[in-house]
Protein backbone atom coordinates (compact mmCIF):
# COMPACT_ATOMS: atom_id res chain seq x y z
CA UNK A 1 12.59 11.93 1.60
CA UNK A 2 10.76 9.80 4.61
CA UNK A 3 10.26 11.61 7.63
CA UNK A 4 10.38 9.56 10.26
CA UNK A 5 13.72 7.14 10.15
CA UNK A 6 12.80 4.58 12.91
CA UNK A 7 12.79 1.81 11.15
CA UNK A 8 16.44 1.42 10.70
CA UNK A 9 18.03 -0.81 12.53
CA UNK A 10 21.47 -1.93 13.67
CA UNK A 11 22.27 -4.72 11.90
CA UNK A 12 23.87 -3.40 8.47
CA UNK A 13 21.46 -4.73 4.85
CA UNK A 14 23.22 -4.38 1.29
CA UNK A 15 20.81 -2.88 -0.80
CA UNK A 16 20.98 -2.71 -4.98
CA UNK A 17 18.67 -0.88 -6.89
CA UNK A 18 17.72 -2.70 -9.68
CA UNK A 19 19.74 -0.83 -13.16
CA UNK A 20 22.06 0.68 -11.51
CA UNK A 21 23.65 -1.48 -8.80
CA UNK A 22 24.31 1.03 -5.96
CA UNK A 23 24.88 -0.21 -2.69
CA UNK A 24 23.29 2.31 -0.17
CA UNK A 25 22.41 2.35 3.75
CA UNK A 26 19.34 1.17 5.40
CA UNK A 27 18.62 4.74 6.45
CA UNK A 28 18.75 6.21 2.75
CA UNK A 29 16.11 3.49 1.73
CA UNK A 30 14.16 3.81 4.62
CA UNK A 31 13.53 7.27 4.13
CA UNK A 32 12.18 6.90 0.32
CA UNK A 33 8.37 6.40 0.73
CA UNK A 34 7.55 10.48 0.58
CA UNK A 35 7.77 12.33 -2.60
CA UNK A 36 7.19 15.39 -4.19
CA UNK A 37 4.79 15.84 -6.87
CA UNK A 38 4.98 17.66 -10.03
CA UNK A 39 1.24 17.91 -11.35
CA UNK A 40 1.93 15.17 -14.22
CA UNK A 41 3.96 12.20 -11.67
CA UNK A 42 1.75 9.04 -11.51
CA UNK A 43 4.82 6.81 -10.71
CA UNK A 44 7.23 7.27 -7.33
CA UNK A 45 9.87 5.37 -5.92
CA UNK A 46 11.90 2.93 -7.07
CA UNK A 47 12.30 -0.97 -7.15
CA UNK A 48 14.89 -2.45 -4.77
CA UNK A 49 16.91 -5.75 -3.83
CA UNK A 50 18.18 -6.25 -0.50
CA UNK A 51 20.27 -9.13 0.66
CA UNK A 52 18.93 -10.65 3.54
CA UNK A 53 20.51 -12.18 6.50
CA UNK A 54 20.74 -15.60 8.53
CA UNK A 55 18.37 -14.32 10.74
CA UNK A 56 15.71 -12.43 8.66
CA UNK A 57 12.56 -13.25 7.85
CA UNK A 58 10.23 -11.86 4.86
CA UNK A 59 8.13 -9.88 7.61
CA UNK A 60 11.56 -8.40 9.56
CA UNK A 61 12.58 -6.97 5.91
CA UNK A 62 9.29 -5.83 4.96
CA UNK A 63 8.73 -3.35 8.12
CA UNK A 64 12.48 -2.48 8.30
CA UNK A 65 12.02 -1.27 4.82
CA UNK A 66 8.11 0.49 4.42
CA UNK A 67 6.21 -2.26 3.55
CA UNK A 68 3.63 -5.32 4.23
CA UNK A 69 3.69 -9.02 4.29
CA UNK A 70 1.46 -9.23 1.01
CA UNK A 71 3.03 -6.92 -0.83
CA UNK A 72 6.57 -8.45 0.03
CA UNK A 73 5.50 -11.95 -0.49
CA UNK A 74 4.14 -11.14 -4.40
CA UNK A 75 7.77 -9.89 -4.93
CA UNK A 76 9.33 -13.04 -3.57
CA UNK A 77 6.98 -16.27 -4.15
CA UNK A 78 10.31 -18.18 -4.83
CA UNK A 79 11.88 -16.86 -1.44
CA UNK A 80 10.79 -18.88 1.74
CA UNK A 81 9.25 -16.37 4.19
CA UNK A 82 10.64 -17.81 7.67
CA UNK A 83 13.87 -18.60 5.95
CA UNK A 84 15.39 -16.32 3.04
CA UNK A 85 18.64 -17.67 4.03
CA UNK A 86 21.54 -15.77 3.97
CA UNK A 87 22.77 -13.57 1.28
CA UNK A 88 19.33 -14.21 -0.40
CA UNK A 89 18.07 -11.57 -2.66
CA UNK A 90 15.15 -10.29 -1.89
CA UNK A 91 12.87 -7.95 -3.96
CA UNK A 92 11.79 -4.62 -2.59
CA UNK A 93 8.80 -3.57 -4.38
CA UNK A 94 9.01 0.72 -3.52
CA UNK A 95 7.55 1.72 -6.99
CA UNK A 96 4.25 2.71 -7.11
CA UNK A 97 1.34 3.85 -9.58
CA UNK A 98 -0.77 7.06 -7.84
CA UNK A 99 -4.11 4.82 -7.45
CA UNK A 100 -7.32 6.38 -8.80
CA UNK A 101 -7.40 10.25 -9.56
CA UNK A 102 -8.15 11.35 -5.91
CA UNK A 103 -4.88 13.66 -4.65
CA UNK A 104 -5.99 15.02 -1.61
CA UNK A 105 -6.25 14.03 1.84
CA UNK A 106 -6.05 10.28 2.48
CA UNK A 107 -6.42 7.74 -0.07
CA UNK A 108 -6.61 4.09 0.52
CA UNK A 109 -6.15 0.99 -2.09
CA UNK A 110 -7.47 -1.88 -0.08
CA UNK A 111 -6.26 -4.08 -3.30
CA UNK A 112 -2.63 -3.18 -2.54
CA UNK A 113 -2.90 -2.77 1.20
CA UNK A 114 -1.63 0.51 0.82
CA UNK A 115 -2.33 4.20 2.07
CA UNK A 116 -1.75 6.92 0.49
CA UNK A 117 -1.55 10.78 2.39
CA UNK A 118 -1.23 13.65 -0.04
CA UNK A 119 -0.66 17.39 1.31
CA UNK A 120 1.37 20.35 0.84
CA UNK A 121 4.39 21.30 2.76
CA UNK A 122 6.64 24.17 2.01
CA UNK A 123 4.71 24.98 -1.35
CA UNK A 124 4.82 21.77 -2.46
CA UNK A 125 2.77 18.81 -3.44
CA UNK A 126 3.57 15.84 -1.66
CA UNK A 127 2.90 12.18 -1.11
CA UNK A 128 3.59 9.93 1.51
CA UNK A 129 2.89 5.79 1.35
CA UNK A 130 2.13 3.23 4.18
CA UNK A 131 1.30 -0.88 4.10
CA UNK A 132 -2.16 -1.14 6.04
CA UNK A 133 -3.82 -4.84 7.25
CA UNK A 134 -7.24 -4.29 5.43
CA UNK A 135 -10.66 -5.81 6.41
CA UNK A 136 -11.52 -9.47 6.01
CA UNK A 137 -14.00 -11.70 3.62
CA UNK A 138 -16.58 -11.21 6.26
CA UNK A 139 -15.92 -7.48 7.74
CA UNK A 140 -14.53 -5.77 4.42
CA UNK A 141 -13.35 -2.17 4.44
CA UNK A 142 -15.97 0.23 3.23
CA UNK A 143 -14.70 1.05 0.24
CA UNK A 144 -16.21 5.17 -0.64
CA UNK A 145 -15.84 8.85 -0.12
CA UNK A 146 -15.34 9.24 3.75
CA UNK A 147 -13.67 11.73 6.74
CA UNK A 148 -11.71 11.43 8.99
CA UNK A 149 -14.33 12.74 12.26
CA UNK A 150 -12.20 12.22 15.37
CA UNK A 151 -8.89 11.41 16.63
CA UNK A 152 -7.98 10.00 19.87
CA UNK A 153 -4.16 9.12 21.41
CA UNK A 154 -4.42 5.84 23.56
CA UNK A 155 -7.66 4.98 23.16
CA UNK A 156 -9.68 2.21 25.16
CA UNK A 157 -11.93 0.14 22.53
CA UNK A 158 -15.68 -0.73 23.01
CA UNK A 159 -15.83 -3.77 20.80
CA UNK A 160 -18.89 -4.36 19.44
CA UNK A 161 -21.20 -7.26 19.95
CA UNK A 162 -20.75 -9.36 17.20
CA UNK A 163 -17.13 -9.26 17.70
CA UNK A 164 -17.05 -10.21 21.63
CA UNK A 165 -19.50 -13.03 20.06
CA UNK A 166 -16.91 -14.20 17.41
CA UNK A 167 -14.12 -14.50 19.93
CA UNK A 168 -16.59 -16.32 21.78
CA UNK A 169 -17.02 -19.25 19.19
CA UNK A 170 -13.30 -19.22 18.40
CA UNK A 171 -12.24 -20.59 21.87
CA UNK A 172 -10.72 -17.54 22.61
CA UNK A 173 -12.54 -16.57 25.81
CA UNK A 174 -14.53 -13.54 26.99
CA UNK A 175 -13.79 -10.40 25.85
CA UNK A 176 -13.89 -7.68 27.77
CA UNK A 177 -16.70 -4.51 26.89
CA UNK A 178 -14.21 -2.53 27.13
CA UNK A 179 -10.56 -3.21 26.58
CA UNK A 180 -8.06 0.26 27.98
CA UNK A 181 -5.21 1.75 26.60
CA UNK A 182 -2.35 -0.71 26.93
CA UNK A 183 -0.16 -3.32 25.30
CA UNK A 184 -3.41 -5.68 24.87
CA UNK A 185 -5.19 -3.09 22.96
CA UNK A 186 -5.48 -3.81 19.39
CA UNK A 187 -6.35 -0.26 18.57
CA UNK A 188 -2.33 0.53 19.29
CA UNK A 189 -1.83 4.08 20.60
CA UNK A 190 -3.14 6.35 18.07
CA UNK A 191 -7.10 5.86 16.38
CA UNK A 192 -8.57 8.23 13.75
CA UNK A 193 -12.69 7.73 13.82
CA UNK A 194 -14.16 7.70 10.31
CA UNK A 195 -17.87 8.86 8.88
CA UNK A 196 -18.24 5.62 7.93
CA UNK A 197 -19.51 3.99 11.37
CA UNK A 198 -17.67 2.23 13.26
CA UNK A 199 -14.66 2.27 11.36
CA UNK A 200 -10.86 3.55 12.21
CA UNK A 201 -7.63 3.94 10.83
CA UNK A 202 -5.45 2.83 14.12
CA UNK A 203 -2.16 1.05 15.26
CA UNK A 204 -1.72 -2.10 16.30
CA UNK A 205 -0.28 -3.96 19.18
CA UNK A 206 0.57 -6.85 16.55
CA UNK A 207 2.27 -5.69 13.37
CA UNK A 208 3.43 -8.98 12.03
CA UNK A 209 0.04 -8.49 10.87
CA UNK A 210 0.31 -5.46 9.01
CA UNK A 211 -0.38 -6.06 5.26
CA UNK A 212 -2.87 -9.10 5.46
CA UNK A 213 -6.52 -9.23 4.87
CA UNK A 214 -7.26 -9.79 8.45
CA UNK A 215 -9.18 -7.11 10.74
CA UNK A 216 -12.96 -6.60 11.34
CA UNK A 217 -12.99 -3.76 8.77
CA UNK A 218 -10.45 -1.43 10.19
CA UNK A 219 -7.34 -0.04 8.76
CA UNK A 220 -4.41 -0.99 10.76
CA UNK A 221 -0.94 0.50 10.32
CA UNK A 222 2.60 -0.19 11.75
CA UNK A 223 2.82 1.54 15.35
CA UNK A 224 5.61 3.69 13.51
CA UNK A 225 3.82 5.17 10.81
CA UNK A 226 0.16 5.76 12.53
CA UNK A 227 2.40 7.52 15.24
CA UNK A 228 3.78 9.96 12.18
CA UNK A 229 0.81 10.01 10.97
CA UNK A 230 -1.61 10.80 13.37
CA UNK A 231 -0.42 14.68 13.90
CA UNK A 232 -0.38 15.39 10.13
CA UNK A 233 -4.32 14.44 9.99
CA UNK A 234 -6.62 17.07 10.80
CA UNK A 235 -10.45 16.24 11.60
CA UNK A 236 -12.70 16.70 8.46
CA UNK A 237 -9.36 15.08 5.96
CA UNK A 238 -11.36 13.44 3.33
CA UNK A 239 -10.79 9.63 3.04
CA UNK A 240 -11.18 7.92 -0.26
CA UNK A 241 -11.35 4.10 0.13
CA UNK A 242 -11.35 2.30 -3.23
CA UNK A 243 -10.48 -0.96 -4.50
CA UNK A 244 -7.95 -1.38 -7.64
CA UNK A 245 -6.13 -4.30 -8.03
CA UNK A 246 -5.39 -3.21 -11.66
CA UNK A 247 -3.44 0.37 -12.17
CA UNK A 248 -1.85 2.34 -15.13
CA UNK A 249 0.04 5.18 -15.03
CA UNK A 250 2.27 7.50 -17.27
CA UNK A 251 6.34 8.53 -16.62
CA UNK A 252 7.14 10.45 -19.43
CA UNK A 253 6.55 8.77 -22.70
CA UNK A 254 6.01 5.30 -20.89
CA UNK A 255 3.22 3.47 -19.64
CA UNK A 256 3.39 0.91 -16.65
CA UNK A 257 0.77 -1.51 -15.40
CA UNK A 258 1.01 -2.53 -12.10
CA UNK A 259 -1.02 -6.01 -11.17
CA UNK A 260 -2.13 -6.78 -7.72
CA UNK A 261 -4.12 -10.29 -6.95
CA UNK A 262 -7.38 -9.38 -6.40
CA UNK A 263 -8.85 -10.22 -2.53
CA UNK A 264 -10.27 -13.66 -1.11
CA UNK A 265 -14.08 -12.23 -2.05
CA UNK A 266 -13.38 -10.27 -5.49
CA UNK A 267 -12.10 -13.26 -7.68
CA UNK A 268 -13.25 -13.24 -10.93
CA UNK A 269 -12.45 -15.22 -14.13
CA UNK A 270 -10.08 -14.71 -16.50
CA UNK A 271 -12.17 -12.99 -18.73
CA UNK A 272 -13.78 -10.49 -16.38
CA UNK A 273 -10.21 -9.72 -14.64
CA UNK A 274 -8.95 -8.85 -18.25
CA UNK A 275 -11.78 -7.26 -19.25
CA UNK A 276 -11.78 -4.61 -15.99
CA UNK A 277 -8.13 -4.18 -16.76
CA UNK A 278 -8.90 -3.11 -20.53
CA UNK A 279 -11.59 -0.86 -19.08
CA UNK A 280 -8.87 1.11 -16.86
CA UNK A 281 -6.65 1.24 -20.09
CA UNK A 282 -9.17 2.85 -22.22
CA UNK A 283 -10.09 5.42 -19.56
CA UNK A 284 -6.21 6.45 -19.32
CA UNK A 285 -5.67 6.50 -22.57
CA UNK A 286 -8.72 8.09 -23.45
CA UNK A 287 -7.09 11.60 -23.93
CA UNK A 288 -3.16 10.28 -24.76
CA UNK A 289 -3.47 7.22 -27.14
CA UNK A 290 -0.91 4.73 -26.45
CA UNK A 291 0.38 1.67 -28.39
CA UNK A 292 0.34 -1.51 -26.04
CA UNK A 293 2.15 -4.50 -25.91
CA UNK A 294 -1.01 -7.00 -24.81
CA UNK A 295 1.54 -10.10 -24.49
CA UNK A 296 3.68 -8.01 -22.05
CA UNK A 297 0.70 -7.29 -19.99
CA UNK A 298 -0.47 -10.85 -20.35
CA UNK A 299 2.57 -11.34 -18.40
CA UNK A 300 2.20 -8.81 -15.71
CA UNK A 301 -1.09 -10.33 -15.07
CA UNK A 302 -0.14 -13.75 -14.60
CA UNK A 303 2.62 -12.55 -12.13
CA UNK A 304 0.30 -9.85 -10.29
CA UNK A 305 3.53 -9.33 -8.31
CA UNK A 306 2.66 -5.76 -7.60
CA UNK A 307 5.72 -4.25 -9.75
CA UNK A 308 4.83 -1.49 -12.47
CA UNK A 309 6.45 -2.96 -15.39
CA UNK A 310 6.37 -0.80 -19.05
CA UNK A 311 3.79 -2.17 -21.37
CA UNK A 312 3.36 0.87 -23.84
CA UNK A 313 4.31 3.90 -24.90
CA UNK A 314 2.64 7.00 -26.31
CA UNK A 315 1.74 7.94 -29.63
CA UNK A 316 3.23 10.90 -31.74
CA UNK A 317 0.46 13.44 -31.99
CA UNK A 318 -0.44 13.02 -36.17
CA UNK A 319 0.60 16.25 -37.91
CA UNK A 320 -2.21 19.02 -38.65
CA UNK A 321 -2.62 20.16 -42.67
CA UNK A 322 -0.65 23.32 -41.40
CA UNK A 323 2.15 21.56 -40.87
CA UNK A 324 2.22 19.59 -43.92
């Protein structure tokens, strides 16, 4: 279950997971984005509906309930996102695919604006799951094997050059060399330094932002979740930073594709997309052949809405002579 419970709020959500249509409290949901892992699990979480109020917005639901504005807004492109409305369903999509085959340390899907921290606690394999904001067109997130190589709690940020420049051109004033520890610090409270120079995993002093492609690089989490994070992370964690906007995983004898768009400077055409996506098919399947319904993943990937959705199953091992 989650750890840290402070995104629950007063004001009382109905929530219905989808197939089985049981109402539970904002708490209980809130506290569903760590699992434990058997060795085989490539799928956690569930899929979720939550009626929304008069006065909610997309974003409000989205950090109440573990995740980001992207992420929320794939789920919902019919819902308005200043304006559900009240009594509006509104999709909750908590089910993930295990990106890549890294499970260690911190791994990062700049794709799905998601982060990923797998350790070990009590003898067990586990796996917890934040939104992140993600690097821009022009300052993109280095995607690669990296470390985490310091931590620091309030820190002041020394923005670099080119950035004091930028805010420069965009009207927005001089910015200080060196901005302290505060509520106009966009580093939040909490920064872990990465090998890769110049980069951080940090907080933020705006999390309306959280889940957009919109920082100089960084990767920027809800103050919440860097603050439970932070003391988990150890100097030297490795940090695996990849891009995946295509995933497909195995729960028992079913296999799910989950679609993401891909970013503002990865679009490709049709062709390409499909043929990267039949590339990470053959590599799963390589060693458990599957049969595949193509038209259902057609489908997934014109709605790239971020929801695993079952597009195969696996094939009955043929019988050896001996058994004949």
């Amino acid at each position: 279950m989650r750890r840290h419970l402070n995104r629950v709020t007063n004001r009382p959500l109905a929530i219905f997971f989808l197939g089985v249509g049981m109402i539970v409290s904002t708490a209980v949901l809130a506290a569903a984005d760590t699992f434990v892992l058997a060795p085989d699990v490539q799928l956690v979480g569930e899929v979720a509906t939550v009626a929304a109020s008069q006065d909610d917005t997309l974003t409000d639901i989205a950090r109440v309930h573990g995740l980001g504005y992207e992420e929320i807004v794939w789920a919902n492109r019919n819902v308005d996102i200043w304006l559900p409305g009240e009594g509006t369903a509104v999709t909750l999509p908590k089910k993930f695919i295990l990106p890549g085959s890294f499970r260690e340390g911190l791994v990062v899907n700049i794709a799905e604006y998601r982060l990923y921290h797998y350790y070990r606690q009590n003898g067990q394999q586990m796996v917890s799951t934040f939104p992140i904001s993600i690097g821009r067109m022009d300052w993109s997130t280095p995607i690669g094997r990296w470390a985490v190589i310091a931590k620091q709690k309030d820190p002041s940020w020394y923005p670099p050059e080119s950035i004091r420049k930028e805010h420069i051109e965009d009207g927005r004033g001089v910015l200080a060399k060196v901005v302290p520890a505060g509520p106009d610090n966009p580093l939040g409270r909490y920064a872990m330094r990465l090998s890769a120079s110049g980069y951080l995993i940090h907080g933020t002093n705006r999390p309306v932002g959280v889940g957009m492609q919109v920082t100089h690089g960084c990767i920027r989490m809800y103050p919440e979740d860097i603050e439970w994070l932070f003391p988990q992370i150890p100097v030297s964690t490795p940090v695996t930073i990849m891009n995946q906007p295509y995933k497909f995983g195995w729960s028992g004898n079913d296999l799910y594709l989950e679609v993401h768009p891909p970013l503002e400077d990865d679009r490709l055409t049709r062709d390409r997309e499909m043929t990267a996506l039949t590339e990470q098919y053959v590599l799963l399947t390589r060693d458990r052949p599957a049969r595949i319904d193509w038209q259902v993943v057609e489908e997934a990937y014109r709605r790239r809405d971020g929801i695993p959705v079952i597009v195969g199953s696996g094939l009955a091992a043929e019988p050896t002579a001996a058994a004949l």
